[in-house]
Structures are given as structure tokens and as C-alpha cells.
C-alpha atoms as a PDB file:
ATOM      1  CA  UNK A   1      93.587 105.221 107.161  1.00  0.00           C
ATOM      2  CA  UNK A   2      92.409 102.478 104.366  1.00  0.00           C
ATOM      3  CA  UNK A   3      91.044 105.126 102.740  1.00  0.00           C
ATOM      4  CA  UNK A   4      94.509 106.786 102.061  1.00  0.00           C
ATOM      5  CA  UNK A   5      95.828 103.319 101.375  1.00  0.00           C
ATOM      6  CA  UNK A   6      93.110 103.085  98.932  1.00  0.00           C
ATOM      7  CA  UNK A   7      94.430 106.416  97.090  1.00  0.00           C
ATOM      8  CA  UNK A   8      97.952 105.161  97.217  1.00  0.00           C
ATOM      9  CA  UNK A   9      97.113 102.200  94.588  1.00  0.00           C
ATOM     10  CA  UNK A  10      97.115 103.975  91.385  1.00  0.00           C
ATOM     11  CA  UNK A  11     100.038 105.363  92.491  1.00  0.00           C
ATOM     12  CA  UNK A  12     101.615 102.409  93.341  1.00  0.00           C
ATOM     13  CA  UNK A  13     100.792 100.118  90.479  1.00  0.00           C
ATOM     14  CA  UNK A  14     102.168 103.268  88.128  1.00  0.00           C
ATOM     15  CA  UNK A  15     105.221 103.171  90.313  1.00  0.00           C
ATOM     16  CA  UNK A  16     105.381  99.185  89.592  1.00  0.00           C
ATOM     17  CA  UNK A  17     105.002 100.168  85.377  1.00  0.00           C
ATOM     18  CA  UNK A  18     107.768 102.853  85.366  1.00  0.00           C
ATOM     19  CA  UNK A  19     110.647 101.117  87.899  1.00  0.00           C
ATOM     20  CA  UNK A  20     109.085  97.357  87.967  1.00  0.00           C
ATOM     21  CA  UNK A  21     108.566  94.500  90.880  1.00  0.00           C
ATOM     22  CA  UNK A  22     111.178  95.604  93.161  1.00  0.00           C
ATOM     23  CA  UNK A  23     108.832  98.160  93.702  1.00  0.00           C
ATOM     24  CA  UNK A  24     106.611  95.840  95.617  1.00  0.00           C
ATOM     25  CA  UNK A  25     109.355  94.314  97.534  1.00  0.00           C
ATOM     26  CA  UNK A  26     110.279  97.794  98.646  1.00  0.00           C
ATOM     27  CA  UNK A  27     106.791  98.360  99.925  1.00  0.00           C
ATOM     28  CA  UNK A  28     106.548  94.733 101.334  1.00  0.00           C
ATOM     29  CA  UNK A  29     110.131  95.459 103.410  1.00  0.00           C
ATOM     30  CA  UNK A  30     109.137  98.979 104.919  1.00  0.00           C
ATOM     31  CA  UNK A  31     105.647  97.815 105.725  1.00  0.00           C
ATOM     32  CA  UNK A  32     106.779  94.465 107.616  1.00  0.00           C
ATOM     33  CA  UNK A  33     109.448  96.814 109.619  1.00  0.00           C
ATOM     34  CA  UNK A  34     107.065  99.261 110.979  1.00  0.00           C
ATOM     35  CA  UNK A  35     104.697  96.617 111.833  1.00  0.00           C
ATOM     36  CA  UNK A  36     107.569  94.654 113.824  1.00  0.00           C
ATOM     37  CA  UNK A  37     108.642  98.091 115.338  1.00  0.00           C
ATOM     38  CA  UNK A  38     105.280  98.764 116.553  1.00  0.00           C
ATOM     39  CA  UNK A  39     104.564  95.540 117.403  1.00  0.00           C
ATOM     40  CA  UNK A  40     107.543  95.640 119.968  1.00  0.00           C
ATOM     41  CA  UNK A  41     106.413  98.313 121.622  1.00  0.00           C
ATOM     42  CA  UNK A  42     102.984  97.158 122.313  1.00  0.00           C
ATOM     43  CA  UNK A  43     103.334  93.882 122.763  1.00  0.00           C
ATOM     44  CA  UNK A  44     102.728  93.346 126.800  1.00  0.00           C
ATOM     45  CA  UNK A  45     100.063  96.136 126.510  1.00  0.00           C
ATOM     46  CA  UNK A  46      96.149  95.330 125.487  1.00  0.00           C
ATOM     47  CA  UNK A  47      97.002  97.908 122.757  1.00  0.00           C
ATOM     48  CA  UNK A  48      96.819  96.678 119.191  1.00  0.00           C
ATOM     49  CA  UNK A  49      98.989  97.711 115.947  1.00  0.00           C
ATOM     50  CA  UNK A  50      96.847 100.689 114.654  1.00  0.00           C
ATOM     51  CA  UNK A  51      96.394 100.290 110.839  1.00  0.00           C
ATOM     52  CA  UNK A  52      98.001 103.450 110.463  1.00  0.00           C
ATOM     53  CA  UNK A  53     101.433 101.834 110.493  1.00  0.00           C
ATOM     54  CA  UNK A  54     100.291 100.594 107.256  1.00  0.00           C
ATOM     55  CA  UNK A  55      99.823 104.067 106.162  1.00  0.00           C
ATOM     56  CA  UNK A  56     103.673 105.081 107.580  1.00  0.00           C
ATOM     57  CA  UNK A  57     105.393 101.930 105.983  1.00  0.00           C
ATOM     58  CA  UNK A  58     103.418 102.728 102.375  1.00  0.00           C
ATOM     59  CA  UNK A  59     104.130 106.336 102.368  1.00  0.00           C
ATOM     60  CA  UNK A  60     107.719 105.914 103.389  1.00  0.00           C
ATOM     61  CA  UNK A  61     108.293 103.092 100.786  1.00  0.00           C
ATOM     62  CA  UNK A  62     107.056 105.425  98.135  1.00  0.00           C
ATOM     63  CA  UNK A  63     109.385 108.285  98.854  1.00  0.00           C
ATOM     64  CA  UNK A  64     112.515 106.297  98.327  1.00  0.00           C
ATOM     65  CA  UNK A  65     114.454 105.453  95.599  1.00  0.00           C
ATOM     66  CA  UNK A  66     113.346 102.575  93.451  1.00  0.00           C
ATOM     67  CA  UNK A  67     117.333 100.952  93.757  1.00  0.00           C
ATOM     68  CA  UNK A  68     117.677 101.650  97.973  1.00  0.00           C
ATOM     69  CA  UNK A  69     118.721  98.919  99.299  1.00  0.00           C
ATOM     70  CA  UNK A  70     116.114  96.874 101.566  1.00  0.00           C
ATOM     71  CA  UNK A  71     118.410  96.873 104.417  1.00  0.00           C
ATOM     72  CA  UNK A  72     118.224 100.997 104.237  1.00  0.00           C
ATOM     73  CA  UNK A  73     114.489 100.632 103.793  1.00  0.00           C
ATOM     74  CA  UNK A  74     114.246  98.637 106.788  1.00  0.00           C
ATOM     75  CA  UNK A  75     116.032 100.944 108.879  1.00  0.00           C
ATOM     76  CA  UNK A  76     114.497 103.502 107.573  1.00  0.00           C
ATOM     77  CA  UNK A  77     110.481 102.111 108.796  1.00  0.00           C
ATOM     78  CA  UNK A  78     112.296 101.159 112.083  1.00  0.00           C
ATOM     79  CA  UNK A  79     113.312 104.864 112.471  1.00  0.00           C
ATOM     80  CA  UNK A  80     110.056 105.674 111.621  1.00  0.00           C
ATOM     81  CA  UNK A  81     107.938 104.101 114.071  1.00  0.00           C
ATOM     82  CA  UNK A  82     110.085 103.708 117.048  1.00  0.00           C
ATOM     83  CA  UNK A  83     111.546 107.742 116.636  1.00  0.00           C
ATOM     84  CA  UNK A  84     108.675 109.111 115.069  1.00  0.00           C
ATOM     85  CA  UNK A  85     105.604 108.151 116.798  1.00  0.00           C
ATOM     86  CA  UNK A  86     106.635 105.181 119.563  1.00  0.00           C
ATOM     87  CA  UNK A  87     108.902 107.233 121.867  1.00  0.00           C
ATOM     88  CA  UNK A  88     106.098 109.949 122.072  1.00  0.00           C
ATOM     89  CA  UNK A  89     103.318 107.792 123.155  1.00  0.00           C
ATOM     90  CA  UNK A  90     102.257 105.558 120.215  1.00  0.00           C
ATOM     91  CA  UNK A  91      99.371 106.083 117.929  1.00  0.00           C
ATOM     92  CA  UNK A  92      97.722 110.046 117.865  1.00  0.00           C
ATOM     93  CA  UNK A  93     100.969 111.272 120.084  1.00  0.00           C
ATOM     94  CA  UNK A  94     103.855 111.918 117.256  1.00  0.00           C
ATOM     95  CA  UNK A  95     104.527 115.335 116.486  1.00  0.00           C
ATOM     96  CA  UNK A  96     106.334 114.843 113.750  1.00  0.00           C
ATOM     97  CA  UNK A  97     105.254 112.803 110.398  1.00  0.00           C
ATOM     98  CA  UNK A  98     106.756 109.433 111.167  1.00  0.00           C
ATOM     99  CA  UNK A  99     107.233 108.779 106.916  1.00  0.00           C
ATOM    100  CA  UNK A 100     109.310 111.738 106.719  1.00  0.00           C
ATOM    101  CA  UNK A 101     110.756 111.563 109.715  1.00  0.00           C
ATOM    102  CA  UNK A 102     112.227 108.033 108.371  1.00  0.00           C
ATOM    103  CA  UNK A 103     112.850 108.831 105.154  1.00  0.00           C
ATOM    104  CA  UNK A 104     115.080 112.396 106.129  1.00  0.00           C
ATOM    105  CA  UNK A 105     117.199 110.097 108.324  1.00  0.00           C
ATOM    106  CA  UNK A 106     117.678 107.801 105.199  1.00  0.00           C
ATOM    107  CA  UNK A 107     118.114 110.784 103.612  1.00  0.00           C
ATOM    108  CA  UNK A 108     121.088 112.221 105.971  1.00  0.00           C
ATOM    109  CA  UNK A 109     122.657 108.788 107.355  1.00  0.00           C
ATOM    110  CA  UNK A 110     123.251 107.316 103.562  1.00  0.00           C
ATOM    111  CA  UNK A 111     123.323 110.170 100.925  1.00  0.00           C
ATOM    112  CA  UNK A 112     124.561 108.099  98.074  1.00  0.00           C
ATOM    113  CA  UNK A 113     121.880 105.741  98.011  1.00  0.00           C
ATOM    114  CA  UNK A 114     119.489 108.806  98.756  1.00  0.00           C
ATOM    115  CA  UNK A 115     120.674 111.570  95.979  1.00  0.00           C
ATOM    116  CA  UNK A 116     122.715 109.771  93.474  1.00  0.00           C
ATOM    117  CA  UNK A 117     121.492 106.428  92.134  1.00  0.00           C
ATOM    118  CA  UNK A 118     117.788 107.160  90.155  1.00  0.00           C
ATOM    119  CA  UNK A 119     116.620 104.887  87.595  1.00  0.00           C
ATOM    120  CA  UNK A 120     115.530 105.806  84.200  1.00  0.00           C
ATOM    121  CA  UNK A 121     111.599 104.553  83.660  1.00  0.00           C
ATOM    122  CA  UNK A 122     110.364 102.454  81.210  1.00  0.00           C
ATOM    123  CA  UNK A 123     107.926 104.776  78.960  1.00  0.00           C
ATOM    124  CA  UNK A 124     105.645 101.458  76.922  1.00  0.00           C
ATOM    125  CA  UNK A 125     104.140  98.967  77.630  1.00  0.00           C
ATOM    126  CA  UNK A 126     104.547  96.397  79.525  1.00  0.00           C
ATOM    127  CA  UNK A 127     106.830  98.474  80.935  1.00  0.00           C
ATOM    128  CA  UNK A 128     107.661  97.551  84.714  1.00  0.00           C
ATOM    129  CA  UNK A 129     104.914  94.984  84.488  1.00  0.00           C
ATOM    130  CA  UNK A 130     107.301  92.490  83.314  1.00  0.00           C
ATOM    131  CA  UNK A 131     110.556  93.062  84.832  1.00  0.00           C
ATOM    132  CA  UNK A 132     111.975  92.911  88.140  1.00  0.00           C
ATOM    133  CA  UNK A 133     113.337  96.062  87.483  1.00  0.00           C
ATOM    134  CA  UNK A 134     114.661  98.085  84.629  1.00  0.00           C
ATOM    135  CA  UNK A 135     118.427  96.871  84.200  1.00  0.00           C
ATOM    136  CA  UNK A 136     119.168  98.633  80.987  1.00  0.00           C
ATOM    137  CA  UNK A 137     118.292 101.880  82.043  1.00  0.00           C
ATOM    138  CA  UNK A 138     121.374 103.643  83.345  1.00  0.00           C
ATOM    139  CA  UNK A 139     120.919 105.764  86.682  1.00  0.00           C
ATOM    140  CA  UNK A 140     121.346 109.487  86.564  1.00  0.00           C
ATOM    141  CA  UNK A 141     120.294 112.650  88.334  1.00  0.00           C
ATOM    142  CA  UNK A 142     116.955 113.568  89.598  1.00  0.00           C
ATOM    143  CA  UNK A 143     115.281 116.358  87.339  1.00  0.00           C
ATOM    144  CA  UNK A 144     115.312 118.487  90.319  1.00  0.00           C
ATOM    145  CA  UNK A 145     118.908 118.399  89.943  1.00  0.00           C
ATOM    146  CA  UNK A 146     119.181 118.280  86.239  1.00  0.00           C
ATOM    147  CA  UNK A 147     117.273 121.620  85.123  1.00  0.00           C
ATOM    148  CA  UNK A 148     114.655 121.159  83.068  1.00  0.00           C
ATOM    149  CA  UNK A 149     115.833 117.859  81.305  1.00  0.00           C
ATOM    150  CA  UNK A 150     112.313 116.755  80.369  1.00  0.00           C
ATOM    151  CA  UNK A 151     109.390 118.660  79.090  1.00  0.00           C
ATOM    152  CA  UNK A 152     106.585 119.414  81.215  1.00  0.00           C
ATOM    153  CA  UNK A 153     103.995 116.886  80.059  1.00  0.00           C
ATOM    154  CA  UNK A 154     106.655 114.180  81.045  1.00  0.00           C
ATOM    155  CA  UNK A 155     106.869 115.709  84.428  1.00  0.00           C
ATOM    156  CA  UNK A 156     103.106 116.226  85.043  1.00  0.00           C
ATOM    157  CA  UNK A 157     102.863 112.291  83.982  1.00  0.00           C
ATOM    158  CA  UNK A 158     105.778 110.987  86.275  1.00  0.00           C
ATOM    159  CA  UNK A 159     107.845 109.511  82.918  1.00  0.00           C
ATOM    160  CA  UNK A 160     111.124 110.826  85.364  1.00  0.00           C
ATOM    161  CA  UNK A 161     113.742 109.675  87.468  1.00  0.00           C
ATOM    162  CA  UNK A 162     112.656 110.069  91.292  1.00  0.00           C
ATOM    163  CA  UNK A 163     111.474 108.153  94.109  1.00  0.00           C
ATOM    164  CA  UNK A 164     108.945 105.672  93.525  1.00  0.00           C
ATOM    165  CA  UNK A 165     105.877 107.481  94.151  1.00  0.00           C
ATOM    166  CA  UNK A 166     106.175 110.854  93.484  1.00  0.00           C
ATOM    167  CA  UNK A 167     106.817 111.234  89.981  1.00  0.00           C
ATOM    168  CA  UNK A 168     103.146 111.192  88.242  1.00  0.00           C
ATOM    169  CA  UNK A 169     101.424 114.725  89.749  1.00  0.00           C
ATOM    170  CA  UNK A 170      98.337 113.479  87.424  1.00  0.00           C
ATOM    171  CA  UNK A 171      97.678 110.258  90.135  1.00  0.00           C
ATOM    172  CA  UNK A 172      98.762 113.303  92.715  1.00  0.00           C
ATOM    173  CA  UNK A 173      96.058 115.153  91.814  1.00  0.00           C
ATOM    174  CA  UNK A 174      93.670 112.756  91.382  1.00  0.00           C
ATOM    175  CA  UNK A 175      94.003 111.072  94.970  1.00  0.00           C
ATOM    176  CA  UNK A 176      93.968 114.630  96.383  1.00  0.00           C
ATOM    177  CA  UNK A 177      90.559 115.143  94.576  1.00  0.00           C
ATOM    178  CA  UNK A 178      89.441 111.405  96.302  1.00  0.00           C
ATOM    179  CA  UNK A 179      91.168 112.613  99.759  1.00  0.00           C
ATOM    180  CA  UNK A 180      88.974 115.739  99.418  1.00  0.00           C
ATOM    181  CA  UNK A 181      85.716 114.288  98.461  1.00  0.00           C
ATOM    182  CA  UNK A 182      85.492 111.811 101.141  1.00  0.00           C
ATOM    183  CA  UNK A 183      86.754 114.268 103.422  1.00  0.00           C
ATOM    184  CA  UNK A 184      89.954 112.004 104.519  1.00  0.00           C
ATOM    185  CA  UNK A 185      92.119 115.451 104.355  1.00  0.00           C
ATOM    186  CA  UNK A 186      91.863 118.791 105.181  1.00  0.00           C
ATOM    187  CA  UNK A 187      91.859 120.861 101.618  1.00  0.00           C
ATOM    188  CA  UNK A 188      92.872 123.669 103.524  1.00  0.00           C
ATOM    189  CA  UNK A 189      96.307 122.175 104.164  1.00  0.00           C
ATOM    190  CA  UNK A 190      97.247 121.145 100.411  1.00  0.00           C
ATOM    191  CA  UNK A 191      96.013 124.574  98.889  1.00  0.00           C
ATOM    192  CA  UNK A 192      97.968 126.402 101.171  1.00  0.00           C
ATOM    193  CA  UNK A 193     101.107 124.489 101.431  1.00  0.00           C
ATOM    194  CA  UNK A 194     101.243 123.963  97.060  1.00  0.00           C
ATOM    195  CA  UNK A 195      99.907 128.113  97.298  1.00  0.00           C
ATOM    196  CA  UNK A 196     102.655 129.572  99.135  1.00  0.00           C
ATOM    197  CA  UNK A 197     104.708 126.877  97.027  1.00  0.00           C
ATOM    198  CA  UNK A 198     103.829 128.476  93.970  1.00  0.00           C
ATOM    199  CA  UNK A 199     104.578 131.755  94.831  1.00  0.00           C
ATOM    200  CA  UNK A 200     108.110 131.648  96.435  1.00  0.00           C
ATOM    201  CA  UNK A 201     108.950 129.865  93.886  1.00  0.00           C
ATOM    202  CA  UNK A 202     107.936 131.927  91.637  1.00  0.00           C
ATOM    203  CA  UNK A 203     109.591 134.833  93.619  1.00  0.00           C
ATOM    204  CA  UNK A 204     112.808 133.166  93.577  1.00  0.00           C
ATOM    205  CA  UNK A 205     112.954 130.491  91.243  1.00  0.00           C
ATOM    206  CA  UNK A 206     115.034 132.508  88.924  1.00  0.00           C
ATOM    207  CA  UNK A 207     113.027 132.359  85.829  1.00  0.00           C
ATOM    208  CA  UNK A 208     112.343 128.757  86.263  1.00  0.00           C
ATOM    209  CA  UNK A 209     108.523 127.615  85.789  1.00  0.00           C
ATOM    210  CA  UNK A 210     107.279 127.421  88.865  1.00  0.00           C
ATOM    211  CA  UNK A 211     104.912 124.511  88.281  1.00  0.00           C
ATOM    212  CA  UNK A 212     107.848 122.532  86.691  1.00  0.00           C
ATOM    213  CA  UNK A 213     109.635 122.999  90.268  1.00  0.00           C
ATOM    214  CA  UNK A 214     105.824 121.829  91.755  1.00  0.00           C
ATOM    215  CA  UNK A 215     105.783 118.575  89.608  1.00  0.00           C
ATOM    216  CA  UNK A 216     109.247 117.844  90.665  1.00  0.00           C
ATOM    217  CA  UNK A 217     110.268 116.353  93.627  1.00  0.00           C
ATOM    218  CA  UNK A 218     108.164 115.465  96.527  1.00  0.00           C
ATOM    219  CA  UNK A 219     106.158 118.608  97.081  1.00  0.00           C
ATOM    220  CA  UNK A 220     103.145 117.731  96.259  1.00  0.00           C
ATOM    221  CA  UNK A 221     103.198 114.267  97.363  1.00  0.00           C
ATOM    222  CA  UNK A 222     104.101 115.706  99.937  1.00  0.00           C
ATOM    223  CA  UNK A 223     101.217 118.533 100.104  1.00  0.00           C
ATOM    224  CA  UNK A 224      98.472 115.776  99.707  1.00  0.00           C
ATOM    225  CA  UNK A 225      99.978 113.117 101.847  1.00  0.00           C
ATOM    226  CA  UNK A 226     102.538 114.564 104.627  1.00  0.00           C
ATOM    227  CA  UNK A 227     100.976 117.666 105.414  1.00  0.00           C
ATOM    228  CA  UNK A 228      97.383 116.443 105.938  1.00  0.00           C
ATOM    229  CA  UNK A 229      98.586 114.103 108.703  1.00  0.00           C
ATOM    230  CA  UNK A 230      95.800 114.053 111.102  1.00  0.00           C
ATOM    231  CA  UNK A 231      97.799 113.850 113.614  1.00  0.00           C
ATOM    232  CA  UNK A 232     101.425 116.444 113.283  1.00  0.00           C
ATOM    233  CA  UNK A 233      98.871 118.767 111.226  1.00  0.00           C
ATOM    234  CA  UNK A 234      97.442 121.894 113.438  1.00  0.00           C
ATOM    235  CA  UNK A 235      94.004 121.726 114.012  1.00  0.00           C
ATOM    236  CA  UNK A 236      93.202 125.640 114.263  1.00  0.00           C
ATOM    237  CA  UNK A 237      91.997 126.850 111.354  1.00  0.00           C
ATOM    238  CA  UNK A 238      94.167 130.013 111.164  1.00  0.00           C
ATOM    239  CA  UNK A 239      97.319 127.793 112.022  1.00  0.00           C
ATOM    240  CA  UNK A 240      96.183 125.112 109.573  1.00  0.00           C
ATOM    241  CA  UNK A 241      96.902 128.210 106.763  1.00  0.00           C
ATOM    242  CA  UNK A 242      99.791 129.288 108.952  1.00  0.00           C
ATOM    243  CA  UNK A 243     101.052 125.913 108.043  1.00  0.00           C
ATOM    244  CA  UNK A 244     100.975 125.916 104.448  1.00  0.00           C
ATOM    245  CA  UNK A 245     102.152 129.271 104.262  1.00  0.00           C
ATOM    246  CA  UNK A 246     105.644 128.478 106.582  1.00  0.00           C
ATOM    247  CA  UNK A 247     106.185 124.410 104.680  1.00  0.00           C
ATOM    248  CA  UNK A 248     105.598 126.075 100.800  1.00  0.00           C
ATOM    249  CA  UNK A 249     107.965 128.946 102.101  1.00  0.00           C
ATOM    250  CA  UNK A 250     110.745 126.739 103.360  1.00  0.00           C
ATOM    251  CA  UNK A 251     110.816 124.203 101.290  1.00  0.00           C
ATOM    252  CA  UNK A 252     111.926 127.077  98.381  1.00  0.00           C
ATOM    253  CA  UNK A 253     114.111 128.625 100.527  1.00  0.00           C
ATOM    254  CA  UNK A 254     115.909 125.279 101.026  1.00  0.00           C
ATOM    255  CA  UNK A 255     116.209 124.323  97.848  1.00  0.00           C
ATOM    256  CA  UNK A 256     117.507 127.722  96.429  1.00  0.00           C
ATOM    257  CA  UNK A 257     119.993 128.346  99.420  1.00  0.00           C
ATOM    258  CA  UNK A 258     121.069 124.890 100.662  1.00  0.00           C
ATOM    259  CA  UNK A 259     123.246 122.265  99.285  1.00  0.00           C
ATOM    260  CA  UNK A 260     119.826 120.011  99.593  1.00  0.00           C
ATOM    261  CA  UNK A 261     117.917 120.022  96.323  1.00  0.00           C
ATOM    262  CA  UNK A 262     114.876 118.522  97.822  1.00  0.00           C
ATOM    263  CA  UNK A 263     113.601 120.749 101.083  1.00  0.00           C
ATOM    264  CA  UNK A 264     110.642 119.400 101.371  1.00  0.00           C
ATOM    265  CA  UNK A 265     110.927 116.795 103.973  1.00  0.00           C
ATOM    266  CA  UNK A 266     113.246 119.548 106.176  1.00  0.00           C
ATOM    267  CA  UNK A 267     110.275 122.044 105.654  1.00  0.00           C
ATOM    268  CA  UNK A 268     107.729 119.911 106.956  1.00  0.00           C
ATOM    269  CA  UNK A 269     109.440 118.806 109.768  1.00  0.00           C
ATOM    270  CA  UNK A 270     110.170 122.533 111.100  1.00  0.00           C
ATOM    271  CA  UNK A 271     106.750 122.792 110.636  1.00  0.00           C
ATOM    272  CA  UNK A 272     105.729 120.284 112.556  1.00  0.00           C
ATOM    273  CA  UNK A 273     108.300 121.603 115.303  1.00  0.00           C
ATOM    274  CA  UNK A 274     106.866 124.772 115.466  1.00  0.00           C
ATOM    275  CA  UNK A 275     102.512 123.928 115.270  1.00  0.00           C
ATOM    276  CA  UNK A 276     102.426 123.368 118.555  1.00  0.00           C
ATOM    277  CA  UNK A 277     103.593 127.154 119.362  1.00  0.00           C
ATOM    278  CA  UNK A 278     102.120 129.039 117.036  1.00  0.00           C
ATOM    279  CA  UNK A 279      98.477 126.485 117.874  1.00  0.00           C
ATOM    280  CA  UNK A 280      99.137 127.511 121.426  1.00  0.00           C
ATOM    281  CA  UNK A 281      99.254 131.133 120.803  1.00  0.00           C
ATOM    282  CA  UNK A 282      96.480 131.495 118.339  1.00  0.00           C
ATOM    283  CA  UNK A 283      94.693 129.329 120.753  1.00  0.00           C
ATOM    284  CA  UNK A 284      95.590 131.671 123.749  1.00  0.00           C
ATOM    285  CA  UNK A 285      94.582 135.194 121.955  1.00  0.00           C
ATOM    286  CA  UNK A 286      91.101 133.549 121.100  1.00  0.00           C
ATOM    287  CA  UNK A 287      90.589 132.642 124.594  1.00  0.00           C
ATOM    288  CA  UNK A 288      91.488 136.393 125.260  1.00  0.00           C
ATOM    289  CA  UNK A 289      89.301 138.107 122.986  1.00  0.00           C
END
């Protein structure tokens, strides 16, 4: 668990440059909720708050908007741990990834504050480093929503409008590599889930660059962080590719088909509905043969 925390801090101190402070104080707000929210649940039992609610509260603060108001984060970590891991047992019993869990009924329950209002980034130096947060930038749409506003060097960098992790795939990348080297996550999960990614988008993207839609968004955040969950992710190592294969698949279908631009979260959480089946089955033909 430090380790991903560990991962998370170029990310985060990137995320403080482009959007400023308030970026801490949105980190500080879901991070003190989850702890609370586990805390209460534990409280009259010898159990202690697991350090992975550290991991939920950071992860979920970085997938929301810079602007959200703390209030909605709040809610949001309280959703998180209480619906998304405490009312299936606590620590190693959730089925579902508590961050995204959280964050897709922020996502639902207050749309506006979720979809609309995106703040521009500051591009030099000092950048977010010495502001609270960028008040002369004017808000506007995500580029997932704005077609190909930006070039693609922008995007792979993060200099976009988005939630305040997710923009730079370079830091992606580069905590994926550290994930993979100290064997925190499964590989197997993020090259299957960016993989079948890749090509439905590619199938159906419409002429669109398909790595422009993968840099976009919270995909591949997503990919390296969400979908190696020790915990929601399968553990068999056909269903582990199974997994990939049926989050990179909705997650285009969603955003070409539904009114949400960003499928992502909705992907991974039908995923995680449907592991322990398909596990189960895989499991049960082995046992067979």
C-alpha cells in the first residue's frame, strides 16, 4: 500500500503545479473522511484502520475535479469506505474498487460539479506552486469532450483540463513501470485492460487516434491504479486477461454509445461485478479437467 502511495507523489506534486494548493486540501479532505468512515466501523473491534484507506482517499482525491467542492469530496470518501468496502466485511472483502465506487456516485449524484466545471492549467513556472489555485483561468470542457483541442504532446504531458491526477500519462507511465518493478501490480492487468483499449478504440473510434482517446480521461490511471486492485482484481490468470479484455471493451463502448463521455469508472465496476463468475467458472472447468 505505501508503495502505491509512494508512486502517487510525482503525480500529485504535478497535479499541485498545473491546478495549485487546493489540490492538497482536496487530498487532505477525502483522506480524513475515509479514515473517519473506517474508523467508525471498527472502532469497538481490536481491528485497526488498514493503511489502505490511505490508498482509497488518495486515489479518489485524484480523480476529481480540481474545483469540487470539499463537501462533495467528503461525501464522496464516505461513500467510498462505508459502500465500497465496510458493508462487505472491511479490509480484503470489497468487491468493488472503493475509489471508483466513490467517485461514480459523485459522478451520478452531482453532475455539474462532475462534467462541467474543469480548470485551465498553468503551463510555467511556478505555476500552481504559488497559487491557491488558478483564478484567471476560465473553466471549460474536458478534452474528452472537446475533440482534439490540444495536440498530443500536451496530452501525453497532462498540460489539460481534467481531474487532478490523471492528466500527465508520462508520470502514468512511469509509476506503472515502478508498480511493475517492485512487483506492487499485476502487469498482466494494465497490458490487457490499455490492449483491448487500444483496439476498440481503434475499431470504433471513428478515425480518432486511438492513443489520443488513451491519454485522455481516466483510462489509464485507471489501468495502472483501479484495475490492479489486489483485492476486486481476479486472481486466475486466464480471468486476470478476461478482465482487461471486458474493462478496455466497455469503457469504448460507453463512451461511443452513451451520453457519458468518460466510461471508465462504469467499465470497471461491471467488471468487478462479473470476476467473481467468470473466476468461479474458469476455476470450476480446471478442477474438471
Amino acid at each position: 500500500m505505501f508503495r502505491v502511495l509512494y508512486a502517487l507523489l510525482p503525480i500529485i506534486l504535478f497535479s499541485v503545479f498545473l491546478f495549485g494548493w487546493r489540490v492538497i486540501l482536496l487530498l487532505l479532505t477525502t483522506n480524513l473522511f475515509a479514515f473517519l468512515s473506517e474508523y467508525a466501523f471498527i472502532r469497538k473491534s481490536p481491528k485497526k484502520v488498514s493503511s489502505a484507506v490511505f490508498v482509497t482517499g488518495t486515489l479518489l482525491g485524484l480523480i476529481l475535479p480540481p474545483t469540487l467542492p470539499l463537501w462533495m469530496a467528503a461525501v464522496g470518501a464516505v461513500v467510498a469506505i462505508v459502500f465500497g468496502k465496510s458493508l462487505f466485511g472491511g479490509f480484503g472483502m470489497n468487491v468493488f474498487n472503493p475509489a471508483i465506487l466513490g467517485r461514480t456516485f459523485l459522478y451520478i449524484t452531482f453532475a455539474n460539479e462532475m462534467t462541467v466545471q474543469w480548470l485551465n492549467p498553468f503551463r510555467s513556472l511556478p505555476g500552481g506552486f504559488a497559487a491557491y489555485v488558478n483564478v484567471d483561468a476560465a473553466t471549460q470542457a474536458t478534452v474528452i469532450a472537446d475533440d482534439l483541442s490540444l495536440g498530443i504532446m500536451d496530452v501525453f504531458l497532462g498540460f489539460m483540463p481534467g481531474s487532478t491526477g490523471e492528466t500527465s500519462a508520462l508520470l502514468i507511465l512511469i509509476a506503472a513501470l515502478y508498480l511493475i518493478v517492485t512487483k506492487t501490480a499485476k502487469w498482466q492487468l494494465m497490458v490487457s485492460t490499455v490492449a483491448s483499449f487500444l483496439f476498440f478504440a481503434f475499431i470504433f473510434g471513428s478515425g480518432f487516434n486511438p492513443l489520443y482517446s488513451l491519454f485522455t480521461g481516466g483510462v489509464l490511471f485507471g489501468s495502472v491504479f483501479m484495475v490492479t486492485d489486489p483485492i476486486s482484481s481476479p486472481k486466475n490468470n486466464y480471468a486476470i486477461w478476461v478482465n482487461g479484455l471486458l474493462t478496455g471493451f466497455l469503457t469504448v463502448f460507453i463512451r461511443q454509445y452513451s451520453l457519458w463521455p468518460e466510461g471508465f469508472m462504469f467499465a470497471l465496476l461491471i467488471s468487478n461485478s462479473l470476476m467473481p463468475l467468470i473466476e468461479y467458472i474458469l476455476n470450476t472447468k480446471k478442477a474438471v479437467k
